[in-house]
N, C-alpha and C. Protein backbone atom coordinates (compact mmCIF):
# COMPACT_ATOMS: atom_id res chain seq x y z
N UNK A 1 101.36 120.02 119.28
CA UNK A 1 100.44 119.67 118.23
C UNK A 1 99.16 120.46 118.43
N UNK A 2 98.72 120.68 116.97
CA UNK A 2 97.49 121.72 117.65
C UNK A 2 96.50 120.61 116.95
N UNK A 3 94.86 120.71 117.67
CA UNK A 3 94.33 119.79 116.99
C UNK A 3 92.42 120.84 116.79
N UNK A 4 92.71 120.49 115.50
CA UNK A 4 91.62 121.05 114.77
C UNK A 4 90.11 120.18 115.34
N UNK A 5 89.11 120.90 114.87
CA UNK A 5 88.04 120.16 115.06
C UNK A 5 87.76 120.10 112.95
N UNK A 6 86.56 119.01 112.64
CA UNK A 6 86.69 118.40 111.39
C UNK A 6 85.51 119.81 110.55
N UNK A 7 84.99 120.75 111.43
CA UNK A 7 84.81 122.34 110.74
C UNK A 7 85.71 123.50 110.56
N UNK A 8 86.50 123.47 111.49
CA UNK A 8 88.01 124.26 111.56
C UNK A 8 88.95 123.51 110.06
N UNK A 9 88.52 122.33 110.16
CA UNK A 9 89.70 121.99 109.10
C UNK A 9 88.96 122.52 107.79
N UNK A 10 87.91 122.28 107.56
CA UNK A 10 86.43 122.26 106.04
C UNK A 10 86.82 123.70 105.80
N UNK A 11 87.56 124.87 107.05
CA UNK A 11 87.03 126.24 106.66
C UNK A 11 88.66 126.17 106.46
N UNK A 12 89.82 126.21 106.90
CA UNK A 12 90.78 126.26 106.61
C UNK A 12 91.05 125.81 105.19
N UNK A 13 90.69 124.35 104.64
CA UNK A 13 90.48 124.41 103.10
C UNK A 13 89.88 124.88 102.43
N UNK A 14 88.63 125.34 102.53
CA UNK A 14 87.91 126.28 102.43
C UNK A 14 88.71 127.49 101.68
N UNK A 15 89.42 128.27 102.88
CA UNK A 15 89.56 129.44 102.30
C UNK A 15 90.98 129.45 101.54
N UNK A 16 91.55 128.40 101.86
CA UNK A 16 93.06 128.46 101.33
C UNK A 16 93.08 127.68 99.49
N UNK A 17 92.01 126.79 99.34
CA UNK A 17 91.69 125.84 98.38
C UNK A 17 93.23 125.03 97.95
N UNK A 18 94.00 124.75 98.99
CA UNK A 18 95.07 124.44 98.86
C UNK A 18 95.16 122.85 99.78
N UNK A 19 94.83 121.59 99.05
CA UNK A 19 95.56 120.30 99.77
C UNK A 19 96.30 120.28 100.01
N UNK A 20 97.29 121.04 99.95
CA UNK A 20 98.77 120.72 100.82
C UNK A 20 98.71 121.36 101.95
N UNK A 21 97.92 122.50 101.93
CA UNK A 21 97.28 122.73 103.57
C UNK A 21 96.58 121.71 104.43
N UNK A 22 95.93 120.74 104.03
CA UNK A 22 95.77 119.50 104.59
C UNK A 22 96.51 118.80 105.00
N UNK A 23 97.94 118.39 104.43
CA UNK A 23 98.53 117.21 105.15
C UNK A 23 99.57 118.06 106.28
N UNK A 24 99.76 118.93 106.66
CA UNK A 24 99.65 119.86 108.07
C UNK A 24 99.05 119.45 108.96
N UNK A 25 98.06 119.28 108.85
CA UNK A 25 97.25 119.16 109.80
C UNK A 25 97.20 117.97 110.41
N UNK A 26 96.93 117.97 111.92
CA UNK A 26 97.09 116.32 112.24
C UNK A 26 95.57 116.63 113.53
N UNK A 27 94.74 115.59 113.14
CA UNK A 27 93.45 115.44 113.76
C UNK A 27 93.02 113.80 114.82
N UNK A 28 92.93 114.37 115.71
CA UNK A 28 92.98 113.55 116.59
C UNK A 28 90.88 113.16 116.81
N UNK A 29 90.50 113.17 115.19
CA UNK A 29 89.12 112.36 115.81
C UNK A 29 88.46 111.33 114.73
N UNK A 30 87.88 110.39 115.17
CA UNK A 30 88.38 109.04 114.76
C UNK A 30 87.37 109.12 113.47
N UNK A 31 86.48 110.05 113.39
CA UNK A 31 85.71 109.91 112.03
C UNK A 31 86.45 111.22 110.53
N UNK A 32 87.31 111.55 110.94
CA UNK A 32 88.75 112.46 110.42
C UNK A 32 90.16 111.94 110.17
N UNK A 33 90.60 110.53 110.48
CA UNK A 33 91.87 110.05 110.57
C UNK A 33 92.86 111.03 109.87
N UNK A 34 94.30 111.14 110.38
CA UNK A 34 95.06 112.23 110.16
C UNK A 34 95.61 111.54 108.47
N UNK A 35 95.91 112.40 107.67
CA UNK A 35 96.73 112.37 106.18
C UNK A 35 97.62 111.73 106.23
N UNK A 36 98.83 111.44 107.24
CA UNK A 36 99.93 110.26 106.91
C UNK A 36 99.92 109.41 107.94
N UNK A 37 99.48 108.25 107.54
CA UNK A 37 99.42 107.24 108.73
C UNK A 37 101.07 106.52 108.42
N UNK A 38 101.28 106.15 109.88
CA UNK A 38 102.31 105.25 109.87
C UNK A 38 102.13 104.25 110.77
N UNK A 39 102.53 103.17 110.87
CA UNK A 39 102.65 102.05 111.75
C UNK A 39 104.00 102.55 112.79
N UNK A 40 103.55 101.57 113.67
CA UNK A 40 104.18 101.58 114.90
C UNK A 40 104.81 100.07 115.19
N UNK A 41 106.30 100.27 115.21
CA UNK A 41 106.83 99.00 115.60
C UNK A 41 107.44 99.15 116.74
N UNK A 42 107.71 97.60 117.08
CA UNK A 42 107.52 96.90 118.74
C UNK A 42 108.33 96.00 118.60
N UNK A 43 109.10 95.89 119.71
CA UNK A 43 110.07 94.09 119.42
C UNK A 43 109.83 93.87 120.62
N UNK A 44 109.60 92.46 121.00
CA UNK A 44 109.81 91.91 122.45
C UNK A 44 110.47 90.98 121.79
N UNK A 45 110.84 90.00 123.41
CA UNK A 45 111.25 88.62 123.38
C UNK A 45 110.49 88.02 124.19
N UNK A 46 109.76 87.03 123.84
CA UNK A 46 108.65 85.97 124.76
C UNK A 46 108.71 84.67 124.81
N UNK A 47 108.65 84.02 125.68
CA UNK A 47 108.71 82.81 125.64
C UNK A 47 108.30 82.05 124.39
N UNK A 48 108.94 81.38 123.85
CA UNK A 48 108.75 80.73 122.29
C UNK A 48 107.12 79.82 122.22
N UNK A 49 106.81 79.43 123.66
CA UNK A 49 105.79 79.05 123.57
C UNK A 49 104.46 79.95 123.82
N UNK A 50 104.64 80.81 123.63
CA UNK A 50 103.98 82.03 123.86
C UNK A 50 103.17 83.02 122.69
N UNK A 51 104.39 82.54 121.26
CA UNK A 51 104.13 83.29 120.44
C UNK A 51 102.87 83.02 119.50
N UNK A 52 102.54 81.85 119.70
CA UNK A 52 100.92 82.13 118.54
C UNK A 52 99.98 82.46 119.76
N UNK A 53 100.10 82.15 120.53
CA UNK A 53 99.24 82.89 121.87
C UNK A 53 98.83 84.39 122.10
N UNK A 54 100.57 84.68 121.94
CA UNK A 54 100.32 86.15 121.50
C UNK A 54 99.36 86.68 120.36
N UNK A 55 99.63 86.17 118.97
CA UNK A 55 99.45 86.64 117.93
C UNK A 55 97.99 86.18 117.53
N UNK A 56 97.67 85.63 118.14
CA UNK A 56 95.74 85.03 118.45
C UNK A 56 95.18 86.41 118.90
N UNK A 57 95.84 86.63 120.13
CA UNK A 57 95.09 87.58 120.62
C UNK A 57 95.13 88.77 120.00
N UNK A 58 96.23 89.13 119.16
CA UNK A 58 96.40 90.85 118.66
C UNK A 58 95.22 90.02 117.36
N UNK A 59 95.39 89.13 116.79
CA UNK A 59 94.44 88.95 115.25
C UNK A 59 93.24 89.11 116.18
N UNK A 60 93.17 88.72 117.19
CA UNK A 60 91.33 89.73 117.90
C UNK A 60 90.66 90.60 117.93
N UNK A 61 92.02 91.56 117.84
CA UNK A 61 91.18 92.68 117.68
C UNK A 61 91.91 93.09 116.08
N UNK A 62 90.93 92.60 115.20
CA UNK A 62 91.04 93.14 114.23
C UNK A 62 91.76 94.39 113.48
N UNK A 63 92.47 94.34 112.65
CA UNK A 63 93.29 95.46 112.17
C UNK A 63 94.08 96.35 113.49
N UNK A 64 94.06 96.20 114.97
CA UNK A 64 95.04 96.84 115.81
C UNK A 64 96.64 96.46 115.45
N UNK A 65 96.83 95.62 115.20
CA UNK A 65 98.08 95.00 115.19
C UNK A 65 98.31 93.86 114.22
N UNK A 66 100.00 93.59 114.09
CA UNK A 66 100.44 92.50 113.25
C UNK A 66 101.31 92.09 113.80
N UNK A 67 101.83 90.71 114.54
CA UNK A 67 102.78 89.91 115.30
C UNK A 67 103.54 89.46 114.15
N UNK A 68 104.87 89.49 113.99
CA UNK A 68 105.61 88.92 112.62
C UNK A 68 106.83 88.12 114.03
N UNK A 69 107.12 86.80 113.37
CA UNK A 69 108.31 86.03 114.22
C UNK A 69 109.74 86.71 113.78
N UNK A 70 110.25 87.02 114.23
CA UNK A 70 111.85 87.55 113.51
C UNK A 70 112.70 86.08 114.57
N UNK A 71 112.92 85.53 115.14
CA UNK A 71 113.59 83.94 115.69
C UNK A 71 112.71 83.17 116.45
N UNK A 72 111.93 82.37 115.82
CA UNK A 72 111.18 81.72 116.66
C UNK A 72 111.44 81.10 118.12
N UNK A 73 113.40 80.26 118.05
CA UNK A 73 113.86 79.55 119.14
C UNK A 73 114.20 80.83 119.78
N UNK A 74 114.37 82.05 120.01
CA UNK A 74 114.78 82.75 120.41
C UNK A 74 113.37 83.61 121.66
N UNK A 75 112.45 83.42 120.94
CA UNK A 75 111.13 83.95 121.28
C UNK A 75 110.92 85.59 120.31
N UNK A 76 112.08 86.21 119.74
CA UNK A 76 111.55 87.79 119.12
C UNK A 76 110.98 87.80 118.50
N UNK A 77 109.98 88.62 118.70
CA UNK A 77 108.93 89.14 117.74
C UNK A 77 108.79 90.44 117.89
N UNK A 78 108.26 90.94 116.33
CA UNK A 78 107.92 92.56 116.31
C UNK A 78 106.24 92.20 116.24
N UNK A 79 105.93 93.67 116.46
CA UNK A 79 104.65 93.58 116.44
C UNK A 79 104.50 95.18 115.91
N UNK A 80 103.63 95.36 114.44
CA UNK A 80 103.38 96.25 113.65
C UNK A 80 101.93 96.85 114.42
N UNK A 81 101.49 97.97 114.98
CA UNK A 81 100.68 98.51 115.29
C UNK A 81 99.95 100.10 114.62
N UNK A 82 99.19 99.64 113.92
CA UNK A 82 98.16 100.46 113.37
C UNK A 82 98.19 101.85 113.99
N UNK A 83 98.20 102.70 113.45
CA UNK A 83 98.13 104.04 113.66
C UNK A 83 96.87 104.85 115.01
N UNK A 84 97.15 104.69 116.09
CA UNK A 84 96.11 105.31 116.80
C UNK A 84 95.62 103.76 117.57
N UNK A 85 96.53 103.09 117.52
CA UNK A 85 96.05 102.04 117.94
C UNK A 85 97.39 101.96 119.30
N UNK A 86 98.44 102.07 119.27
CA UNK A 86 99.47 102.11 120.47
C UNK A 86 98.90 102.18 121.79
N UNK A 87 98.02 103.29 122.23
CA UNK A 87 97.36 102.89 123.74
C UNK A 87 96.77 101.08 123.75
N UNK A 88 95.99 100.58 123.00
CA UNK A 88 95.41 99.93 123.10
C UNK A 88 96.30 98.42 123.13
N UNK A 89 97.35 98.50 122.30
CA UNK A 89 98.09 97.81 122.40
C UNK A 89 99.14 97.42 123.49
N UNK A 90 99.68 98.72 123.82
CA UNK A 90 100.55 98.36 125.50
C UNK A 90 99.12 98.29 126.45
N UNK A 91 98.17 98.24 126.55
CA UNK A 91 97.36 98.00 127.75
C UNK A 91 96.49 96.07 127.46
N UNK A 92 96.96 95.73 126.19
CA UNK A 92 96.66 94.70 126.02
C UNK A 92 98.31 93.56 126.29
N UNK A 93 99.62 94.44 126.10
CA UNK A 93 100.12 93.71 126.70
C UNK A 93 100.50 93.72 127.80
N UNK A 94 100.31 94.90 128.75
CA UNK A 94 100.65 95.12 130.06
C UNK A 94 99.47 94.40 130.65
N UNK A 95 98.18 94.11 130.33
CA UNK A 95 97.31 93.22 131.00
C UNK A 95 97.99 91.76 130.63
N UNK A 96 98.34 91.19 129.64
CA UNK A 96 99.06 89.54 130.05
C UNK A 96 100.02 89.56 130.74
N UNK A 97 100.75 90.75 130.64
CA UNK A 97 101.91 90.52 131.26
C UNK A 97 101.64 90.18 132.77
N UNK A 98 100.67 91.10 133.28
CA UNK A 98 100.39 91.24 134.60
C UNK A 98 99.55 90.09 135.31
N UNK A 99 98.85 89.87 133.86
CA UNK A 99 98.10 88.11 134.50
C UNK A 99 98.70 87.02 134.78
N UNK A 100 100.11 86.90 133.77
CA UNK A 100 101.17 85.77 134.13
C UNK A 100 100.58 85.26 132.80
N UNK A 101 99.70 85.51 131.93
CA UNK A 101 99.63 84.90 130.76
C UNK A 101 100.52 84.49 129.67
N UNK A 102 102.00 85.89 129.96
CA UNK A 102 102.65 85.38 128.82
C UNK A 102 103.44 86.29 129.40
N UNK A 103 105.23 86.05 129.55
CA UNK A 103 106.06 86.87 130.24
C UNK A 103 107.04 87.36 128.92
N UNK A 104 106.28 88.78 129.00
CA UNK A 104 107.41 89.48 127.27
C UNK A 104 108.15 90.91 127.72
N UNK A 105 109.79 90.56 127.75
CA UNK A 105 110.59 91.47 127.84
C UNK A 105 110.25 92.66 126.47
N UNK A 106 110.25 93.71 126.82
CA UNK A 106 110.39 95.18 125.51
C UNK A 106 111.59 95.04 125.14
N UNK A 107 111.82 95.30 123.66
CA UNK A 107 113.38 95.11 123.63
C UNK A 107 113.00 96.82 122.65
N UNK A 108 114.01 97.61 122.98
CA UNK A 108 114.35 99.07 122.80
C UNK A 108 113.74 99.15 121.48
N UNK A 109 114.92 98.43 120.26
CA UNK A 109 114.93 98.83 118.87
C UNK A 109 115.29 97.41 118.36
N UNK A 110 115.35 98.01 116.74
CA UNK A 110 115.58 96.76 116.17
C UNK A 110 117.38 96.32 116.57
N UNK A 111 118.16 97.45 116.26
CA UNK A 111 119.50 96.77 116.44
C UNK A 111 119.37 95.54 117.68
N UNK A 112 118.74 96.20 118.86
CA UNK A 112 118.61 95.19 120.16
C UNK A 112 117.76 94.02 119.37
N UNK A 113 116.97 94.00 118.92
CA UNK A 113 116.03 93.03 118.69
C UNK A 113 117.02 91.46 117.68
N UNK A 114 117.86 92.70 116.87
CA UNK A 114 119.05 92.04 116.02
C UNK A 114 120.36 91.23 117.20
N UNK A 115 120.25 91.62 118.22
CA UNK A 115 121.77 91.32 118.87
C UNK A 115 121.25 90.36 119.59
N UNK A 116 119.67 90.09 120.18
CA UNK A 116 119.35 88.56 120.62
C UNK A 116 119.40 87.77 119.52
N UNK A 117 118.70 88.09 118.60
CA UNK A 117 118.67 87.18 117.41
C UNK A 117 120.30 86.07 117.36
N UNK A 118 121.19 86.90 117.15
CA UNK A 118 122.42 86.60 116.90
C UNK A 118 123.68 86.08 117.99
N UNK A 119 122.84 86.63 119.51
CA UNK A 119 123.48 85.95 120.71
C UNK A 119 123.73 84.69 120.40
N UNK A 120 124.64 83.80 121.14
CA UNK A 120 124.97 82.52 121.04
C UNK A 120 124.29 81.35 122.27
């Protein structure tokens, strides 16, 4: 990835007068956010009593994240993470994890996330 500074990009449109030369470009500074944002999804499984606990804390930090239940008795949950927000998020759950606050297995993908769901 190459990463522009937000005058490198002004002169590149600049001389090209072409927006589609813009969404190329991917800018790593936070008053520039890059042209296609996407979310970032997450599945764990956590203790069922765990899960508004969890989802308290991601609604804390405002717009980082979204906790959605996919089996409540089961404990899975995804968790939708904001674009540029992923560091912040595994270091917010690798800190509970590590406090004993809340013990949440990673589950790979959704198919995995689908095959606890449906375990017996």
């Amino acid at each position: 990835m190459v990463i522009f500074s937000n005058l490198e990009i002004s002169e590149i449109f600049a001389s090209t007068g072409n927006i589609a030369d813009m969404d190329a470009i991917d800018v790593l500074d936070p008053t520039h956010p890059p042209t296609h944002l996407h979310s970032t999804l997450r599945f764990l499984r956590v203790d069922r009593r765990d899960i508004s606990f969890l989802r308290f804390v991601l609604e804390a930090y405002e717009g980082v994240a979204v906790l959605t239940t996919l089996d409540a008795a089961k404990g899975v949950v995804s968790i939708s993470v904001a674009p540029g927000s992923e560091p912040m998020v595994e270091e917010i759950l690798k800190n509970l994890n590590s406090s004993g606050e809340i013990m949440a297995e990673r589950l790979p993908d959704r198919s995995t996330a689908l095959k606890v769901i449906n375990e017996h």
